[in-house]
N, C-alpha and C. Protein backbone atom coordinates (compact mmCIF):
# COMPACT_ATOMS: atom_id res chain seq x y z
N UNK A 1 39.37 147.06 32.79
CA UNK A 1 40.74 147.40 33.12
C UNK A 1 41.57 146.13 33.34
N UNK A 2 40.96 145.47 34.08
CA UNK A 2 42.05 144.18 34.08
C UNK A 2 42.26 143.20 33.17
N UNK A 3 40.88 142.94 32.24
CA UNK A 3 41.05 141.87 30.98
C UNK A 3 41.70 142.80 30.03
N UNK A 4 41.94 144.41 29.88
CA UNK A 4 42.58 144.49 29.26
C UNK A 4 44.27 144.44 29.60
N UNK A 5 44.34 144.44 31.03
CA UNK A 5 46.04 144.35 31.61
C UNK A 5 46.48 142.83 31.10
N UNK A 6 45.32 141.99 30.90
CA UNK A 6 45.65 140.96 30.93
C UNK A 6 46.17 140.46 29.56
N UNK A 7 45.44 141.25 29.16
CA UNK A 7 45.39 141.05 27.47
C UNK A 7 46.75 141.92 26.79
N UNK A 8 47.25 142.98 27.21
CA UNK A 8 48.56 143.61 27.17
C UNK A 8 49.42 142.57 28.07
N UNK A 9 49.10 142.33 29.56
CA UNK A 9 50.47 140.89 29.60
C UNK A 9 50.67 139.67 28.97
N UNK A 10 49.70 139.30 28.28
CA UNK A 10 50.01 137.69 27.47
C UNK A 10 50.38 138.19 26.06
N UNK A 11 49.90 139.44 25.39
CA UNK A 11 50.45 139.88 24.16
C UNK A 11 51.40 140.57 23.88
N UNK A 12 52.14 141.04 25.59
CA UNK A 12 53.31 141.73 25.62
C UNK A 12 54.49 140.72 25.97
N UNK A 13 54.31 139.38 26.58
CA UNK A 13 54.64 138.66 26.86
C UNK A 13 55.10 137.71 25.69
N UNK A 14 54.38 137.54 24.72
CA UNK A 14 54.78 136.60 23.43
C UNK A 14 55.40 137.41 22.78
N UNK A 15 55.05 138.47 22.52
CA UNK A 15 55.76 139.79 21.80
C UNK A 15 57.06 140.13 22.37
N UNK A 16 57.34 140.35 23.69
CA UNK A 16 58.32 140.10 24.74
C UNK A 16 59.35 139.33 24.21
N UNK A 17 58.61 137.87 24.48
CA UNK A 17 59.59 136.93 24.39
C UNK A 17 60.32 137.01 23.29
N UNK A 18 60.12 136.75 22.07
CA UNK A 18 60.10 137.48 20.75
C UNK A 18 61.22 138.64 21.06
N UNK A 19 60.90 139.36 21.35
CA UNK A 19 62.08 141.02 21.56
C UNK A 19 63.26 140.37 22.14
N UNK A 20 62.92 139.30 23.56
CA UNK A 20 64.33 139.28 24.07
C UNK A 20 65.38 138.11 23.88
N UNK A 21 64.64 136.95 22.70
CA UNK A 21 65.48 136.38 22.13
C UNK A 21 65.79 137.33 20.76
N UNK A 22 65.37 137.63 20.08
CA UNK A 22 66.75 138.54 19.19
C UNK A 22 67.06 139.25 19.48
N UNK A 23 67.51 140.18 20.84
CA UNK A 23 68.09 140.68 21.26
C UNK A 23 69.67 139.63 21.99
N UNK A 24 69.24 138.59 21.84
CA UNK A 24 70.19 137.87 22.30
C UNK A 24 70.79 136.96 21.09
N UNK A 25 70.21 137.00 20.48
CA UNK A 25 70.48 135.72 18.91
C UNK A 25 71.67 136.51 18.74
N UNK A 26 72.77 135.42 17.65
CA UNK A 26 73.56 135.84 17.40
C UNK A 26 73.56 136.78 15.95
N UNK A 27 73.16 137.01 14.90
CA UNK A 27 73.12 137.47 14.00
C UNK A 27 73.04 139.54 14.47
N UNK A 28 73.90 140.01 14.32
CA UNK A 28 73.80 141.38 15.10
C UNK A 28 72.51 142.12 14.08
N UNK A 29 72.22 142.11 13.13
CA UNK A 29 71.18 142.90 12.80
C UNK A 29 69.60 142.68 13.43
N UNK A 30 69.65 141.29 13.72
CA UNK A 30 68.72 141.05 14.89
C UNK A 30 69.00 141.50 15.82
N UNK A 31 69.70 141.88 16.11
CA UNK A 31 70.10 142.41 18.09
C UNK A 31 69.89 143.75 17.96
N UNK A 32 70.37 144.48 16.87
CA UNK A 32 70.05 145.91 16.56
C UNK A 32 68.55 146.30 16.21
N UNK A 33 68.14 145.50 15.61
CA UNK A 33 66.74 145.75 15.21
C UNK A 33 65.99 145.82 16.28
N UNK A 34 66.18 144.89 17.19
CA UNK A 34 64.94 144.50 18.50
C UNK A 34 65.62 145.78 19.72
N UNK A 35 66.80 145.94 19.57
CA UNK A 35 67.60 147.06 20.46
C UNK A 35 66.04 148.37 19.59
N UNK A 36 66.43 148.84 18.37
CA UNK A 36 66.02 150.25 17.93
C UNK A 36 64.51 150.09 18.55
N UNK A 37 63.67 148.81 17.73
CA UNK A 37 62.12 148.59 18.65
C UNK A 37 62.03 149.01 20.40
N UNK A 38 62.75 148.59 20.58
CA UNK A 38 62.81 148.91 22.40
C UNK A 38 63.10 150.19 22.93
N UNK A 39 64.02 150.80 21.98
CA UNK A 39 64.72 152.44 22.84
C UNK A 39 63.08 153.22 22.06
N UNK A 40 62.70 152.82 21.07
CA UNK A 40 61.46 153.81 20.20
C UNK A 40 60.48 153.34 21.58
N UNK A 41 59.92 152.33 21.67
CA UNK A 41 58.82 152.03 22.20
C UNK A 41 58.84 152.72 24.13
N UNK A 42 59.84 152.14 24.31
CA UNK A 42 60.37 152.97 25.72
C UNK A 42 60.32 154.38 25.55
N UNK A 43 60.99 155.29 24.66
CA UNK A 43 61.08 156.72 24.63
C UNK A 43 59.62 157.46 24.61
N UNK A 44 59.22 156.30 23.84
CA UNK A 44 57.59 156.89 23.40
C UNK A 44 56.76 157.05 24.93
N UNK A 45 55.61 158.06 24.89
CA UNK A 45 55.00 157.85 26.36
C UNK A 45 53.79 157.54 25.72
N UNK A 46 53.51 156.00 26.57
CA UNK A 46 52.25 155.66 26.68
C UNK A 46 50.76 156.46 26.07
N UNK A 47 50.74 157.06 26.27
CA UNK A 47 49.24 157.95 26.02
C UNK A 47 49.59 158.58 24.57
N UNK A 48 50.64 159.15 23.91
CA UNK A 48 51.30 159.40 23.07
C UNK A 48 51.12 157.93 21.58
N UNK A 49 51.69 156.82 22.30
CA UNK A 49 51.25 155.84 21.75
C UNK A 49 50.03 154.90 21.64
N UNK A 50 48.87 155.58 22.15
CA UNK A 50 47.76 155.03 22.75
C UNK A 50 46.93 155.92 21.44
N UNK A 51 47.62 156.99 21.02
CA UNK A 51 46.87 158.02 20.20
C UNK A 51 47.39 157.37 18.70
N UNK A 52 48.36 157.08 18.89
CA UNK A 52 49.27 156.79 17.59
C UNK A 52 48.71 156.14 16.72
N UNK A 53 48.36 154.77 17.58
CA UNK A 53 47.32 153.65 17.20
C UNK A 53 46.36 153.89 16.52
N UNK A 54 45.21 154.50 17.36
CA UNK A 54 44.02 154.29 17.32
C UNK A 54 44.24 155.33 16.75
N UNK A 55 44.74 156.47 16.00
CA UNK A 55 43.79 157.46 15.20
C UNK A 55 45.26 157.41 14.05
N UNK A 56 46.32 156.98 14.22
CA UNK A 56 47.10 155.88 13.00
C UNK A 56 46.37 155.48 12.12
N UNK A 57 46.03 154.39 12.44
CA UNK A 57 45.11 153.03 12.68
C UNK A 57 43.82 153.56 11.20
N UNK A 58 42.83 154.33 12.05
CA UNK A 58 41.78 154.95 11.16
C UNK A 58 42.13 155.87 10.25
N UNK A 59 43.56 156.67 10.13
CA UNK A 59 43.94 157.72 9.39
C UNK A 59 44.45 156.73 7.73
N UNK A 60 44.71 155.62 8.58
CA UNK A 60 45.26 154.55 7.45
C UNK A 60 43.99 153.57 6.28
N UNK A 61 43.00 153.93 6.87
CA UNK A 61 41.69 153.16 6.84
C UNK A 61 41.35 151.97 7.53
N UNK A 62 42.46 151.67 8.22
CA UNK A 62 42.29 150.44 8.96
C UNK A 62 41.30 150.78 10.24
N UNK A 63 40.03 150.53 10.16
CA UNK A 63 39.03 150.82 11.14
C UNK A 63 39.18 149.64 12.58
N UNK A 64 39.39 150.72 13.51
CA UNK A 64 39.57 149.79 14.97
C UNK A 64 38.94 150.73 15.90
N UNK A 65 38.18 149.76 16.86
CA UNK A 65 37.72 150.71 18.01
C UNK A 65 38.56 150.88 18.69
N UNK A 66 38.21 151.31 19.90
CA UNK A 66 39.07 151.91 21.18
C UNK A 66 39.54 151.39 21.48
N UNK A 67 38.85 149.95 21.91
CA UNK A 67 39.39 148.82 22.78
C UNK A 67 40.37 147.85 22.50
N UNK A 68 40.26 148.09 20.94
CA UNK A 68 41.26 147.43 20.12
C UNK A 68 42.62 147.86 19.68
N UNK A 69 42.27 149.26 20.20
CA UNK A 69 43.62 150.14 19.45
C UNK A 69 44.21 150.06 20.81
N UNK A 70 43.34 150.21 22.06
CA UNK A 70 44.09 150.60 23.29
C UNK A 70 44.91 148.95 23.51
N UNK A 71 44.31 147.83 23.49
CA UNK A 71 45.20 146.40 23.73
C UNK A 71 46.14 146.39 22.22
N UNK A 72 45.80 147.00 21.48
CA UNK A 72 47.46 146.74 20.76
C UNK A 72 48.51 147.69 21.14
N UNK A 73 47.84 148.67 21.66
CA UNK A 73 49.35 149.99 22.32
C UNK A 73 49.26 149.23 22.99
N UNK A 74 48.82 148.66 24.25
CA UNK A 74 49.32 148.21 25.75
C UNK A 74 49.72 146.74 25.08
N UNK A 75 49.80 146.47 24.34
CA UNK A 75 50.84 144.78 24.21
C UNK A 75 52.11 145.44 23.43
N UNK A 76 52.05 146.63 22.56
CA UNK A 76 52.91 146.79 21.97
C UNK A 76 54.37 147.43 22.93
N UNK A 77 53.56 148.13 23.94
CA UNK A 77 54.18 148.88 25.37
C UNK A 77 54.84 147.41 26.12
N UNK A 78 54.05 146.70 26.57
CA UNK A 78 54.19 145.69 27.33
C UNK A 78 55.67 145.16 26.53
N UNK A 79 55.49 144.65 25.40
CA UNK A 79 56.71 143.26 24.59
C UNK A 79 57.37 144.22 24.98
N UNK A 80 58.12 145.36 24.55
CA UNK A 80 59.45 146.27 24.47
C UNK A 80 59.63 146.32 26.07
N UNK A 81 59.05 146.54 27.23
CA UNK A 81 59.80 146.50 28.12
C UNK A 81 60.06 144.81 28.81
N UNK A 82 58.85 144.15 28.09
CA UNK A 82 58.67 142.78 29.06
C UNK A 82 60.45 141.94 27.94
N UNK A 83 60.58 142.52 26.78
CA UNK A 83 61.24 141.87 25.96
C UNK A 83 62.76 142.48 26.70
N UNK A 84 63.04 143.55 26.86
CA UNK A 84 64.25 144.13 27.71
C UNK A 84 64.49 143.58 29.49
N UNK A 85 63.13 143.34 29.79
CA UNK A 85 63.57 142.95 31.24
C UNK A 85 63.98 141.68 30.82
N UNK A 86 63.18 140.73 29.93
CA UNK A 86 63.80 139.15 29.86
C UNK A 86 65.36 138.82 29.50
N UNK A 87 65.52 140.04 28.50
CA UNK A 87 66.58 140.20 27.88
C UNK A 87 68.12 139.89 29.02
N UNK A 88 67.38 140.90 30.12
CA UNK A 88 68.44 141.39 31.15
C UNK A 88 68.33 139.66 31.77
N UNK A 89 67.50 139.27 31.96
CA UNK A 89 67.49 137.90 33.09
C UNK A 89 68.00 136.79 32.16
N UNK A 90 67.87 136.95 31.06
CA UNK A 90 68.58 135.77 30.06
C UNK A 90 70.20 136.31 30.18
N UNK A 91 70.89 137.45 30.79
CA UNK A 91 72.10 137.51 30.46
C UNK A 91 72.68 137.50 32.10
N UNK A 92 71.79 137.26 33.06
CA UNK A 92 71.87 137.57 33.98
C UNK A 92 72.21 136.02 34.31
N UNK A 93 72.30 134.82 33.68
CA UNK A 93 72.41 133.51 34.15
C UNK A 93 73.93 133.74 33.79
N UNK A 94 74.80 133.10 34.56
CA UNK A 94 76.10 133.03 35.27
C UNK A 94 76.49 132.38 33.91
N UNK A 95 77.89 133.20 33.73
CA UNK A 95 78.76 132.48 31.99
C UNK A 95 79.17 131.35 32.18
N UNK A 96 79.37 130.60 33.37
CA UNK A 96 79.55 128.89 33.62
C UNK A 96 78.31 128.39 33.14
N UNK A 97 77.04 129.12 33.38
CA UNK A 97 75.97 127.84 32.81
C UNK A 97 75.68 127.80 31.28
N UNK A 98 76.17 129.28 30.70
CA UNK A 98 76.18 128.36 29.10
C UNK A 98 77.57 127.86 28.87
N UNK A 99 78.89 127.74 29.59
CA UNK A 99 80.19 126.78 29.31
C UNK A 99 79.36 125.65 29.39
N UNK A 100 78.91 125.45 30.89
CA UNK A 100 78.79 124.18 31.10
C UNK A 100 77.72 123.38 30.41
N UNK A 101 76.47 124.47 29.39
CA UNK A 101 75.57 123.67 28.59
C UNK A 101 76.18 123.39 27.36
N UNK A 102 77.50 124.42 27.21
CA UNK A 102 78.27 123.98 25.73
C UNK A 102 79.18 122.43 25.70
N UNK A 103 79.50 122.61 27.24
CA UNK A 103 80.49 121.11 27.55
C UNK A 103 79.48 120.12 27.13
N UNK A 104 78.51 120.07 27.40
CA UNK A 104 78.02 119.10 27.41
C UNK A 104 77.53 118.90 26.06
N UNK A 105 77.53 119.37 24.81
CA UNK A 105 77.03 119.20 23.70
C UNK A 105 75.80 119.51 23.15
N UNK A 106 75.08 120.71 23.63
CA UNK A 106 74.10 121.25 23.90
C UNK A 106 74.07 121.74 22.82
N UNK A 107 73.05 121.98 21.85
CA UNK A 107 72.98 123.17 20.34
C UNK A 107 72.79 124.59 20.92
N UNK A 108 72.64 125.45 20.32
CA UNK A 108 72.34 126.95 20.87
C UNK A 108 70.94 126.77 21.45
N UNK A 109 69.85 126.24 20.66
CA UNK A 109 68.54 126.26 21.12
C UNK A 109 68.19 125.26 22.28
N UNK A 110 69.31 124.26 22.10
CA UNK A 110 68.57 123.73 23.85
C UNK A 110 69.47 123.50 24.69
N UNK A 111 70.74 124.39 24.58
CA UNK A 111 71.40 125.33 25.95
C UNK A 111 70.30 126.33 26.35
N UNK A 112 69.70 127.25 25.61
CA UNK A 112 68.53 128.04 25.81
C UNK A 112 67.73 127.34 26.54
N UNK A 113 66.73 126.34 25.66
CA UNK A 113 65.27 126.03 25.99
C UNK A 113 65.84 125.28 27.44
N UNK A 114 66.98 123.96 27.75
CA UNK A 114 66.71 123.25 28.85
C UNK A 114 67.78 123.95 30.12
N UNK A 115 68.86 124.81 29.71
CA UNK A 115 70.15 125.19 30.77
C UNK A 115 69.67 126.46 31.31
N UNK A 116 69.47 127.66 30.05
CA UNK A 116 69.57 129.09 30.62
C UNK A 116 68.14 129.47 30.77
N UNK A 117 67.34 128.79 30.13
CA UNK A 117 66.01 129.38 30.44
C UNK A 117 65.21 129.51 31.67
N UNK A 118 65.14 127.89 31.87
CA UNK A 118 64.64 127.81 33.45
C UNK A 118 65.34 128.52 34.43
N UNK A 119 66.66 128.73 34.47
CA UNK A 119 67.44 129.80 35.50
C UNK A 119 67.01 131.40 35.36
N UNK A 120 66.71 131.83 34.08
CA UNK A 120 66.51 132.95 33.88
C UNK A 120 64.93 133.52 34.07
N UNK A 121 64.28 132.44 34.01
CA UNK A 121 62.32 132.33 34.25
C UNK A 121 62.32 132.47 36.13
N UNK A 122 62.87 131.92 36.55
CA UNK A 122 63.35 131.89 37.57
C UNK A 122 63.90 133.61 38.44
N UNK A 123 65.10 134.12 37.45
CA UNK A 123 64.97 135.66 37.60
C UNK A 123 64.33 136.47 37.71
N UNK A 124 63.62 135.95 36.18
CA UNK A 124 62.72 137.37 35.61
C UNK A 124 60.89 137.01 36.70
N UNK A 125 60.59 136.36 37.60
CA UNK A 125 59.66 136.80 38.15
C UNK A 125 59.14 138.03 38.90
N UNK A 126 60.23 137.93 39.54
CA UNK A 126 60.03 139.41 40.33
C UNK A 126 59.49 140.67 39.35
N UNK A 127 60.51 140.59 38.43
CA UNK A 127 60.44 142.05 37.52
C UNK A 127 59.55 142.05 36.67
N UNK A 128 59.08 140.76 36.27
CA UNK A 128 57.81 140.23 35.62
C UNK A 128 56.62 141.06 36.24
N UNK A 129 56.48 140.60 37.91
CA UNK A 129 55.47 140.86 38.20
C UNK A 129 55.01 142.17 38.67
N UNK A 130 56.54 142.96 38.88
CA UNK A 130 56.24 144.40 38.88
C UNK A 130 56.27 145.45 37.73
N UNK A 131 56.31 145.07 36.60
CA UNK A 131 55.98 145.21 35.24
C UNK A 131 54.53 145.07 35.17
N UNK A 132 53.92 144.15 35.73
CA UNK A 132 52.16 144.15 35.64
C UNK A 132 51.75 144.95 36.45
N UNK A 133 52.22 145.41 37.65
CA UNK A 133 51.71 146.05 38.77
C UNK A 133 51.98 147.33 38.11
N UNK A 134 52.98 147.85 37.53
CA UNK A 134 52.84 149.20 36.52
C UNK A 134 51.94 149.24 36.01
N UNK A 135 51.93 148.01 35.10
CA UNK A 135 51.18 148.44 34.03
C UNK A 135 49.57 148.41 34.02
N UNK A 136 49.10 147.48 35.10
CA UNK A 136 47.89 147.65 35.55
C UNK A 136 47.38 149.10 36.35
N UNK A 137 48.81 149.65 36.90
CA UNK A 137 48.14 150.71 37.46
C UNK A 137 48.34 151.91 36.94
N UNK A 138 49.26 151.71 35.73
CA UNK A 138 48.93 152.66 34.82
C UNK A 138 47.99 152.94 34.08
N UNK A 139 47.67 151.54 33.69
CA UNK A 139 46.19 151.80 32.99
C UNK A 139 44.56 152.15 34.36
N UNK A 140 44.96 151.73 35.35
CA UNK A 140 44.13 152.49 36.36
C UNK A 140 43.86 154.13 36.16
N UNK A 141 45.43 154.84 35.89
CA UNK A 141 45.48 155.92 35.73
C UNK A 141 45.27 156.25 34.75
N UNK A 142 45.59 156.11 33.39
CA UNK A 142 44.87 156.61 32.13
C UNK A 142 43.49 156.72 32.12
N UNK A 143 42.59 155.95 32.65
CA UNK A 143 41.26 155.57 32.55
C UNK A 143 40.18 156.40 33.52
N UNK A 144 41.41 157.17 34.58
CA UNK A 144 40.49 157.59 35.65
C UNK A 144 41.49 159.06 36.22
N UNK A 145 41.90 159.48 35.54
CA UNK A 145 42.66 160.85 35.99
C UNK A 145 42.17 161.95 34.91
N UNK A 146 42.50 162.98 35.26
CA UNK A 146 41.59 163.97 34.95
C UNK A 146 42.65 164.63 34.11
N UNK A 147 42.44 165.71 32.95
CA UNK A 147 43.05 166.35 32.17
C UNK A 147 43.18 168.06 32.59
N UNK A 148 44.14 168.81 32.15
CA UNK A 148 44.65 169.75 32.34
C UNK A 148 42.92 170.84 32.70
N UNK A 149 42.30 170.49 32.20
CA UNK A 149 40.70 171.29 31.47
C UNK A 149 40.06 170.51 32.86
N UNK A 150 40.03 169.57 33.61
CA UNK A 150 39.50 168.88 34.60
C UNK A 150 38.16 167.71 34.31
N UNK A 151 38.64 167.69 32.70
CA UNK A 151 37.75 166.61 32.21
C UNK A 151 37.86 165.57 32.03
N UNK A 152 37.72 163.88 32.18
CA UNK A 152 38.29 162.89 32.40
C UNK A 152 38.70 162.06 30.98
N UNK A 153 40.14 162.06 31.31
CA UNK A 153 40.87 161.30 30.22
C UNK A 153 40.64 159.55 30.08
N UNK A 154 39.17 159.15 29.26
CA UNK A 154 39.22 157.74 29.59
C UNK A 154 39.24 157.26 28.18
N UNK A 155 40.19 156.34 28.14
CA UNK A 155 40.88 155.50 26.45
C UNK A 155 39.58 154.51 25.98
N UNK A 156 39.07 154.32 26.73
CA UNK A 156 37.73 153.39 25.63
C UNK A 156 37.17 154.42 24.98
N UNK A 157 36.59 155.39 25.64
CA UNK A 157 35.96 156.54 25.10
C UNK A 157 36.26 156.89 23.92
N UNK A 158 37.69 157.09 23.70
CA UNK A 158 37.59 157.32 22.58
C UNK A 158 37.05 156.56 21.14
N UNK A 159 37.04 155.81 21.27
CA UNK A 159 36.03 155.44 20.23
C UNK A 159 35.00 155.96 19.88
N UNK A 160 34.36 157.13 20.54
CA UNK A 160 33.09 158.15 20.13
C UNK A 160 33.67 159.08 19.39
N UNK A 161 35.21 159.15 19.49
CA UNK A 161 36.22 160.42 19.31
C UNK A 161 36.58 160.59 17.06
N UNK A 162 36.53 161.24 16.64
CA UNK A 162 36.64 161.07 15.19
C UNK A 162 37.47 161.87 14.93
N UNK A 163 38.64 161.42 13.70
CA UNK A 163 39.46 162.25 13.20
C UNK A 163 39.04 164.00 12.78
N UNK A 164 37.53 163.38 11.98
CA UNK A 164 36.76 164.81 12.15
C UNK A 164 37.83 165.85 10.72
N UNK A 165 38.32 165.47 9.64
CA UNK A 165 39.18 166.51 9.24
C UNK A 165 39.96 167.22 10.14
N UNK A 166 40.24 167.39 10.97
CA UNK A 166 41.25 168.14 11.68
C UNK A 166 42.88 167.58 11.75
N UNK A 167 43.50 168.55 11.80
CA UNK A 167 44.93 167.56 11.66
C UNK A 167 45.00 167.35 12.88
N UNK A 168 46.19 166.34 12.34
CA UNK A 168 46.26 165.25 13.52
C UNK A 168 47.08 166.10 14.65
N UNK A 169 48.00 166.92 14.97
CA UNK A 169 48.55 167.37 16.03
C UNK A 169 47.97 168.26 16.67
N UNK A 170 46.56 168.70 16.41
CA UNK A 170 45.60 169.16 17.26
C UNK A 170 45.35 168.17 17.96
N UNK A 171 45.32 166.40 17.70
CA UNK A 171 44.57 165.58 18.91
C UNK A 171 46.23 165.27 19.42
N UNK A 172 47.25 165.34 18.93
CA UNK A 172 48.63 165.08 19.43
C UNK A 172 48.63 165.46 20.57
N UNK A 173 48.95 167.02 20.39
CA UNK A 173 49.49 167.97 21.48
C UNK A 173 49.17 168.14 22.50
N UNK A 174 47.28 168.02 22.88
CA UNK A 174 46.61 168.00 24.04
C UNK A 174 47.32 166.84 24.27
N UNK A 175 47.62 165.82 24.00
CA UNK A 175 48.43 164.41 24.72
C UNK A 175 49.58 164.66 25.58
N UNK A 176 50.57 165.47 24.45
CA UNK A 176 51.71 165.61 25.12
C UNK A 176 51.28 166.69 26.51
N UNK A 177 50.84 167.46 26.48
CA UNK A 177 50.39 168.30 27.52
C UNK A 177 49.98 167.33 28.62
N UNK A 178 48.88 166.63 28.56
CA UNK A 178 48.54 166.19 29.65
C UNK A 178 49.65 164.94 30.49
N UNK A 179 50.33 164.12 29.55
CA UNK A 179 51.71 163.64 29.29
C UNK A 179 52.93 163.96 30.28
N UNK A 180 52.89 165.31 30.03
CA UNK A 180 53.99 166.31 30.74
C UNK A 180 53.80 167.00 30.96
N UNK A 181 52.88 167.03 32.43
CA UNK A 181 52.88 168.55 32.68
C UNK A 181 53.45 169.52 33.70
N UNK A 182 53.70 170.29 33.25
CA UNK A 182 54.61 171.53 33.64
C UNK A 182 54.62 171.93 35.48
């Protein structure tokens, strides 16, 4: 549980970073693009996208175990919100400090890298670190809470789990159920 939290924060984190500079770059189809990635990945629920992956993934022939499908949903989960919170703390540095990195003759990239960044790294800790405390204890909860049937919903496991010919919104729907329940 935790080398994989860990492994969703350093791959959600580069992935992140990534999301919340073109969300900020100037070219707007970059800002829109990394905007649509973020409202999809946010809307999506976790366990929903945990399925997506890993039986995606094998439906495509691309063979991945559990453990592999579950750290690419949880980095893919991680960048879209870790990339929106940075987003917010990169806009959250005061409009005098990029005047005053423009006065000074600063290019776009190192008003960024030396003026707004360190102020905004600076922000984004807090929300940083309660972003891991979710997400570690979300994955606490995926791994160890029980399903509608009272049988335990644990994401490595599935890797014993096989598409099996069956369509796929037979393994969907039990998701959304347990997901949202009533």
């Amino acid at each position: 549980t935790l080398l994989l939290g860990v492994i969703a924060f350093v791959g959600g984190g580069a992935g992140g970073a990534i999301v919340a500079l073109a969300r900020v770059a100037r070219p707007r189809w970059l800002r829109i693009l990394a905007a649509v990635y973020i409202k999809v990945l946010q809307g999506l629920p976790l366990l929903i996208l945990l399925f997506l992956v890993f039986f995606g993934l094998n439906i495509l022939g691309i063979a991945v175990n559990a453990w592999t499908a579950a750290a690419i949903g949880y980095t893919l989960y991680g960048s879209a919100f870790l990339g929106d919170i940075w987003r917010g703390c990169i806009e959250a540095v005061p409009a005098g400090q990029w005047d005053a990195a423009t006065a000074l003759g600063l290019r776009p990239a190192a008003r960024l890298r030396l003026v707004i960044a360190p102020q905004a790294l600076r922000i984004a800790v807090a929300p940083s670190v309660g972003f891991l405390v979710q997400l570690l204890g979300d994955r606490l909860h995926r791994t160890h809470s029980s399903g509608a049937d009272g049988q335990q919903c644990d994401i490595p496991a599935l890797g014993s789990v096989r598409h099996g010919g069956r369509p796929l919104f037979l393994v969907v729907l039990p998701a959304i159920a347990m997901e949202h329940p009533a």
